[in-house]
C-alpha atoms as a PDB file:
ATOM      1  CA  UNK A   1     -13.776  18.329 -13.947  1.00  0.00           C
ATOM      2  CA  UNK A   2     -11.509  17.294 -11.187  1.00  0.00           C
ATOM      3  CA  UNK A   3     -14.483  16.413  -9.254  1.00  0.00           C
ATOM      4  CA  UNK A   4     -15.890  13.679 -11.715  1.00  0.00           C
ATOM      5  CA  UNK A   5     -11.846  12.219 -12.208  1.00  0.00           C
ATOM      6  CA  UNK A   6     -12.195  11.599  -8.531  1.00  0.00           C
ATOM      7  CA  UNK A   7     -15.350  10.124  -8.909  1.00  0.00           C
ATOM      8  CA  UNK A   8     -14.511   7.713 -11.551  1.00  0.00           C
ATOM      9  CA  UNK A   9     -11.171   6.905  -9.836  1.00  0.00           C
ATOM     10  CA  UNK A  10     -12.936   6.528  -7.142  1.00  0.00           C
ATOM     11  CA  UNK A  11     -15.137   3.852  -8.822  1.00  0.00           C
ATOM     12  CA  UNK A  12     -12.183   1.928 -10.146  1.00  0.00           C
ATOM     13  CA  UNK A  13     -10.690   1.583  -6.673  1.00  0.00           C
ATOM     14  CA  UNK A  14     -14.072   0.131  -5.353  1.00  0.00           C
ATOM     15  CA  UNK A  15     -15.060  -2.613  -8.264  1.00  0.00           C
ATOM     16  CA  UNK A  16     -11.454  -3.498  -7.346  1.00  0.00           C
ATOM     17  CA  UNK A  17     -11.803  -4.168  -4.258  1.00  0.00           C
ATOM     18  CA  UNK A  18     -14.333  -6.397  -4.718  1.00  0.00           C
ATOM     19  CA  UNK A  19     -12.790  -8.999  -6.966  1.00  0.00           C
ATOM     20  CA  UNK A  20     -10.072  -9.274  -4.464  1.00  0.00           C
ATOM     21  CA  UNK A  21      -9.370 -12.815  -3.575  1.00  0.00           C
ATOM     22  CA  UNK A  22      -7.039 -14.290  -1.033  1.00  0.00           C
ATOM     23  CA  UNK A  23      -5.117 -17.330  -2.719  1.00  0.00           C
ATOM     24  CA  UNK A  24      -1.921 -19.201  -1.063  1.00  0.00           C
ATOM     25  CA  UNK A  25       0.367 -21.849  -2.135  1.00  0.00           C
ATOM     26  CA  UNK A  26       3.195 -23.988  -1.624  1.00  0.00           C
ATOM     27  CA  UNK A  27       5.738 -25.061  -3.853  1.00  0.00           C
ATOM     28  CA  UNK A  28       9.703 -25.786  -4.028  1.00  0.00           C
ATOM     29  CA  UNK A  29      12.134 -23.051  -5.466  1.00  0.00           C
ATOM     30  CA  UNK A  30      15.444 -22.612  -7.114  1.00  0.00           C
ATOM     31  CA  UNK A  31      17.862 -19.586  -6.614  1.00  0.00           C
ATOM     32  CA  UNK A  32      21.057 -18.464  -7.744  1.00  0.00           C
ATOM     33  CA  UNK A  33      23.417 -15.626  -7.758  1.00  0.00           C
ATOM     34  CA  UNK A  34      26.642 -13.778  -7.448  1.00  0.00           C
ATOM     35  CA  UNK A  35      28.145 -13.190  -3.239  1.00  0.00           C
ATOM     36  CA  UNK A  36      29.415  -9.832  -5.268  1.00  0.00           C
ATOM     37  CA  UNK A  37      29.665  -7.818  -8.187  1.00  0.00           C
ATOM     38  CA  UNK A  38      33.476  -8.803  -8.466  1.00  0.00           C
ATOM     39  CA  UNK A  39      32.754 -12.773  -7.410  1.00  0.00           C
ATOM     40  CA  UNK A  40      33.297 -15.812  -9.312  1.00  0.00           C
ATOM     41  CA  UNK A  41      31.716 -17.788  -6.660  1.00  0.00           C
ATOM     42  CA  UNK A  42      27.604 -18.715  -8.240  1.00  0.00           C
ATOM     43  CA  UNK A  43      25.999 -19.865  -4.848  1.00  0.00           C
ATOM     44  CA  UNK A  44      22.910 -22.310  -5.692  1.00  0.00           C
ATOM     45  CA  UNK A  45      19.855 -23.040  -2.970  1.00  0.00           C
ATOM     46  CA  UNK A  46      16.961 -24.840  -3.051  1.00  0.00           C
ATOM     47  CA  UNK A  47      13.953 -23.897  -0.578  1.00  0.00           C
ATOM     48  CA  UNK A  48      10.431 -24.478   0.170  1.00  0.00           C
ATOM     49  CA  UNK A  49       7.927 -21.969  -0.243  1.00  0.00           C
ATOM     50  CA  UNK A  50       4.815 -20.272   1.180  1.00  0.00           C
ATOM     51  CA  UNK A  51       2.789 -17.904  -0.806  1.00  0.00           C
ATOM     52  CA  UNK A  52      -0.150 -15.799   0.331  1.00  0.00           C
ATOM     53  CA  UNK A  53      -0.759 -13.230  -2.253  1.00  0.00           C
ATOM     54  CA  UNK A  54      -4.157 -11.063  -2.627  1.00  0.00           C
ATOM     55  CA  UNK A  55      -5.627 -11.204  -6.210  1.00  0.00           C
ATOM     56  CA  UNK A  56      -6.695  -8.263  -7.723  1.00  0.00           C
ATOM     57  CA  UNK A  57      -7.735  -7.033 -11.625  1.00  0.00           C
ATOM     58  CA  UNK A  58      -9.019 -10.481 -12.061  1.00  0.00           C
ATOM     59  CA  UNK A  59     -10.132 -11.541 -15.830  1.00  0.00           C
ATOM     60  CA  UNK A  60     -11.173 -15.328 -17.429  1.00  0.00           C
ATOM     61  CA  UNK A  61      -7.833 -16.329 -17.445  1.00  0.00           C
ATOM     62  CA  UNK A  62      -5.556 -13.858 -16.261  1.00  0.00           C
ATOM     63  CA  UNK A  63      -5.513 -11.682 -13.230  1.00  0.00           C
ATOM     64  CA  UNK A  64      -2.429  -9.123 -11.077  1.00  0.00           C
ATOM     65  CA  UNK A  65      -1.426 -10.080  -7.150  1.00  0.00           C
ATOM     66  CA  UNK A  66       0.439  -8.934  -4.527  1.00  0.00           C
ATOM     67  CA  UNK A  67       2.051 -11.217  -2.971  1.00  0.00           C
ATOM     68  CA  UNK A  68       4.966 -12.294  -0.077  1.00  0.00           C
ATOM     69  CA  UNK A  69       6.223 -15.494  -1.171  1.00  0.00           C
ATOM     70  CA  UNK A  70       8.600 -16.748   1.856  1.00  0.00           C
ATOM     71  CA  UNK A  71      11.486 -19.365   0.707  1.00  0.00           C
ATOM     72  CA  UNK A  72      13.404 -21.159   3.635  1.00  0.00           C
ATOM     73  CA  UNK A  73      15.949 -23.590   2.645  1.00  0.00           C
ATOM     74  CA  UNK A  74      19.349 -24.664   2.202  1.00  0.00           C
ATOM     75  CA  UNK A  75      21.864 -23.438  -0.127  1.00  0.00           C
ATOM     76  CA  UNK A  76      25.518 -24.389  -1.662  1.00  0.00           C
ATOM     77  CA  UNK A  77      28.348 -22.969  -3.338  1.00  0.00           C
ATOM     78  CA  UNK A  78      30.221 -23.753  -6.771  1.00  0.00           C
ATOM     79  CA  UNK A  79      33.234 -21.861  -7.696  1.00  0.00           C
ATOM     80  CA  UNK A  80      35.671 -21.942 -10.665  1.00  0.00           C
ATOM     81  CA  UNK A  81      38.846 -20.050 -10.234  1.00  0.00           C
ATOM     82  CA  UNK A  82      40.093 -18.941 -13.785  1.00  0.00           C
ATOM     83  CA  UNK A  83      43.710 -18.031 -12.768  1.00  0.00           C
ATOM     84  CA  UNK A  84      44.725 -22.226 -11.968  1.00  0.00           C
ATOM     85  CA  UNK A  85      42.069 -23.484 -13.719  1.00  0.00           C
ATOM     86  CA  UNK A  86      40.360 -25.380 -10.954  1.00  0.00           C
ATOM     87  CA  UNK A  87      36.865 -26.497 -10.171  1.00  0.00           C
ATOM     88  CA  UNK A  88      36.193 -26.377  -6.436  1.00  0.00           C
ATOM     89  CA  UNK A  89      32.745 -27.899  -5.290  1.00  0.00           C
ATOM     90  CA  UNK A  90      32.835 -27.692  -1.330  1.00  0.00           C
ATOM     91  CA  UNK A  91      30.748 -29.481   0.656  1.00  0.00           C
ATOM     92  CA  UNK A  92      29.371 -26.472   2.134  1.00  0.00           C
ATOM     93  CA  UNK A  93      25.361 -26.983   2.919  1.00  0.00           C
ATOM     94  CA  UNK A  94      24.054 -23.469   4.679  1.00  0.00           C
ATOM     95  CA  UNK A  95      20.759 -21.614   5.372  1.00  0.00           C
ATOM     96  CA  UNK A  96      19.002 -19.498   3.595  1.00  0.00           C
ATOM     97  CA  UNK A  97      15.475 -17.550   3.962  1.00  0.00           C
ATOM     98  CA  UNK A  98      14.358 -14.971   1.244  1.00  0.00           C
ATOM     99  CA  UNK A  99      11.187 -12.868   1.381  1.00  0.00           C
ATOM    100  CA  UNK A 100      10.235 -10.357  -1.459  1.00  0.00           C
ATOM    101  CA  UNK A 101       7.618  -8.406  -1.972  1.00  0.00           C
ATOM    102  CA  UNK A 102       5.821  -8.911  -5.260  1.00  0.00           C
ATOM    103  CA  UNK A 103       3.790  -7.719  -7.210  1.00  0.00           C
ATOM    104  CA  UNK A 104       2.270 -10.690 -10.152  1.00  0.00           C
ATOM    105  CA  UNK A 105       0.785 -11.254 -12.949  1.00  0.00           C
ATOM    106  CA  UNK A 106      -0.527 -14.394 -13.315  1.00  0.00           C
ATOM    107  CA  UNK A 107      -1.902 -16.740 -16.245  1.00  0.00           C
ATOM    108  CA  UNK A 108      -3.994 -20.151 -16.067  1.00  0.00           C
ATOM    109  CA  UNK A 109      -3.780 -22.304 -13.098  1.00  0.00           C
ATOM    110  CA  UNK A 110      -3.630 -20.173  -9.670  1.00  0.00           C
ATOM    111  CA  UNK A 111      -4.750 -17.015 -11.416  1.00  0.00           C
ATOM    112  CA  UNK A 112      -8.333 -17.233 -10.114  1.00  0.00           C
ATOM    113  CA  UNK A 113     -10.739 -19.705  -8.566  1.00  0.00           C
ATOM    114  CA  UNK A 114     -13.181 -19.931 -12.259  1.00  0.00           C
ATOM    115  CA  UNK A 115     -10.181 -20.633 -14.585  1.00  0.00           C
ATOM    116  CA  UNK A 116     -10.458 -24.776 -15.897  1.00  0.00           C
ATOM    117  CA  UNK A 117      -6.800 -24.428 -17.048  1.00  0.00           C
ATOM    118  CA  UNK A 118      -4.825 -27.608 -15.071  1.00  0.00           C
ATOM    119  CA  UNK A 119      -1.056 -25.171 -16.120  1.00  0.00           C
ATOM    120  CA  UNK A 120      -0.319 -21.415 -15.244  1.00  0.00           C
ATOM    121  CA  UNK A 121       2.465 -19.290 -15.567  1.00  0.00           C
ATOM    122  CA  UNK A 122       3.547 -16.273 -13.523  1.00  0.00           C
ATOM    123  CA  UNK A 123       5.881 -13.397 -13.954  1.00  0.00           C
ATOM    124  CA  UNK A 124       6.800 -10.440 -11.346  1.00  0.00           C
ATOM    125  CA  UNK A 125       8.943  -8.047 -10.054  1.00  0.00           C
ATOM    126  CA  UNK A 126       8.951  -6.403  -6.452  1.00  0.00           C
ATOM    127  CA  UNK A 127      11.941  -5.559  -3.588  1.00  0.00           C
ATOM    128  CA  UNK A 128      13.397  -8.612  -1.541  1.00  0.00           C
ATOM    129  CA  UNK A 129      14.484  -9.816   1.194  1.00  0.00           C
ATOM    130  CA  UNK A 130      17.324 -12.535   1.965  1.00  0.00           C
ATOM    131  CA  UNK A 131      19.751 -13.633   4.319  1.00  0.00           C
ATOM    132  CA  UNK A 132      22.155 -17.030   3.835  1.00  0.00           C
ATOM    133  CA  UNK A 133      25.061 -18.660   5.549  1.00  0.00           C
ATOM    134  CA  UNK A 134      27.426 -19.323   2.344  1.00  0.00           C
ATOM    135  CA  UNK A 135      31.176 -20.996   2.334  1.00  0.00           C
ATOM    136  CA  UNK A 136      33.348 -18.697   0.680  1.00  0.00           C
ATOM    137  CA  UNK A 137      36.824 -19.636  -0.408  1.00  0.00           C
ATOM    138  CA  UNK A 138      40.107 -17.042  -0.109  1.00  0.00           C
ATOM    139  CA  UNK A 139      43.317 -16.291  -1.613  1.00  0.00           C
ATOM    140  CA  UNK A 140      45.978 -15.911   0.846  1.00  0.00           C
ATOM    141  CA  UNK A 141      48.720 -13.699  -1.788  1.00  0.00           C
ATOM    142  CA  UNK A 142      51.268 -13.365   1.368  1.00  0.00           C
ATOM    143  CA  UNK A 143      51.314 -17.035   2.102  1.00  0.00           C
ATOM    144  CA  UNK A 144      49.916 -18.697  -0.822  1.00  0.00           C
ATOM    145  CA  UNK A 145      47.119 -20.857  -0.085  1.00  0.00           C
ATOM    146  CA  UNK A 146      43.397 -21.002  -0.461  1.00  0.00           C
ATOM    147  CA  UNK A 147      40.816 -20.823   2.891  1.00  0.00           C
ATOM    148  CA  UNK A 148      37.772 -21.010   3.226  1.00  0.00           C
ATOM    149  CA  UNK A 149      35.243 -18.757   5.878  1.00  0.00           C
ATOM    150  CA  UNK A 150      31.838 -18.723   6.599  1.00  0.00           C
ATOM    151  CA  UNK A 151      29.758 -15.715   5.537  1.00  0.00           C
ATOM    152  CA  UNK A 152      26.469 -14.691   6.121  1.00  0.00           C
ATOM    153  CA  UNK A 153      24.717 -12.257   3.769  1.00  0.00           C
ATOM    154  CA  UNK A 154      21.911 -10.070   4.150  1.00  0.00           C
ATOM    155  CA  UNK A 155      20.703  -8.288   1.478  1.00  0.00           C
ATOM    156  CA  UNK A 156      17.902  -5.670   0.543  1.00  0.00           C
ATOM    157  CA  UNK A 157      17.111  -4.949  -3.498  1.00  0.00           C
ATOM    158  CA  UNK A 158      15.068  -5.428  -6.155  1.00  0.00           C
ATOM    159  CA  UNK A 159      13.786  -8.651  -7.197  1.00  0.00           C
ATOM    160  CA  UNK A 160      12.687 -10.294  -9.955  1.00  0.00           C
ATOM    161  CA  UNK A 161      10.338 -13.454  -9.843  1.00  0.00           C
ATOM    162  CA  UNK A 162       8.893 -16.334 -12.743  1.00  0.00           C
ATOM    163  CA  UNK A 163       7.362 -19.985 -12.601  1.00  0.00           C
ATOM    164  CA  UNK A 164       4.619 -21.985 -13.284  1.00  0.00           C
ATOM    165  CA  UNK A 165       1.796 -23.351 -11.067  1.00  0.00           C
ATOM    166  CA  UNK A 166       0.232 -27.054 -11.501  1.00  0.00           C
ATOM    167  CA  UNK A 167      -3.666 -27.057 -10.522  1.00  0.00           C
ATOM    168  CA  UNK A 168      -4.071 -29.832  -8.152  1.00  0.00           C
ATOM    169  CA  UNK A 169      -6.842 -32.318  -7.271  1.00  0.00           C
ATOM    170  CA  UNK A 170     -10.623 -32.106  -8.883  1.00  0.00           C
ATOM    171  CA  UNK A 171     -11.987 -29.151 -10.306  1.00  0.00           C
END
């Protein structure tokens, strides 16, 4: 019994690996998020983006990849401080690079080379990457003023990925 499980596993791992295809992209992309748990401070980038992913479990329409889809760019920082009221948008303009692993699953446009669909969608999850350069601003309680210092973050953790893809030039 174990013997024809490893056999048919076996076979599931090889038709696999022949409808493997190697797709890449480009594309712009938005990210957000908290410096902290215990931060008011949402920093906002912007970035460009390079995707090579492998297909795999390809259907008509639909199909799963694994992908490493690299975002370099510059980010910003809003913050709201709820104890004088005040809206503080500094003119802080930083780097940023963030690389997660992911793994996809893909619909329409970009999910395989025989779909005719012109729009796709894709949803994924995976562990990231990302380092960035953000403005942060300070309370001073012993003097009583507000500074701001540079800080860089580098960060390891899950990650969780959606967009949509645009199918380009003739088909």
């Amino acid at each position: 019994m174990k013997r024809i499980l490893l056999v048919l596993i076996l076979c599931l791992f090889v038709s696999a690996a022949y409808s493997q295809t190697f797709r890449q992209g480009v594309g712009l992309s938005a990210h957000c998020g908290f410096l902290s748990n215990d931060d008011n401070d949402l920093t906002f980038s912007s970035a460009l983006n390079y995707t090579p992913r492998f297909h795999f479990m390809e259907k008509k329409n639909i199909s799963l990849s694994v992908g490493l889809p690299v975002s370099v760019g510059f980010s910003g920082g809003y913050s709201y401080d709820g104890d004088f009221e005040e809206y503080d948008s500094n003119d802080d303009v930083n780097f940023m690079v963030n690389a997660p692993l992911m793994i996809d699953f893909n619909w329409g446009a970009g999910a395989n080379r025989e779909t005719k669909k012109r729009f796709g969608l894709f949803v994924g999850v995976g562990a990231g990457f990302h380092y960035g350069d953000f403005l942060e601003r300070k309370y001073d309680a012993d003097n009583l003023y507000y500074y701001t210092q540079n800080r860089s973050v580098t960060s390891f953790g899950h990650a969780v990925n959606f967009g949509m893809r645009f199918a380009t030039g003739r088909r």
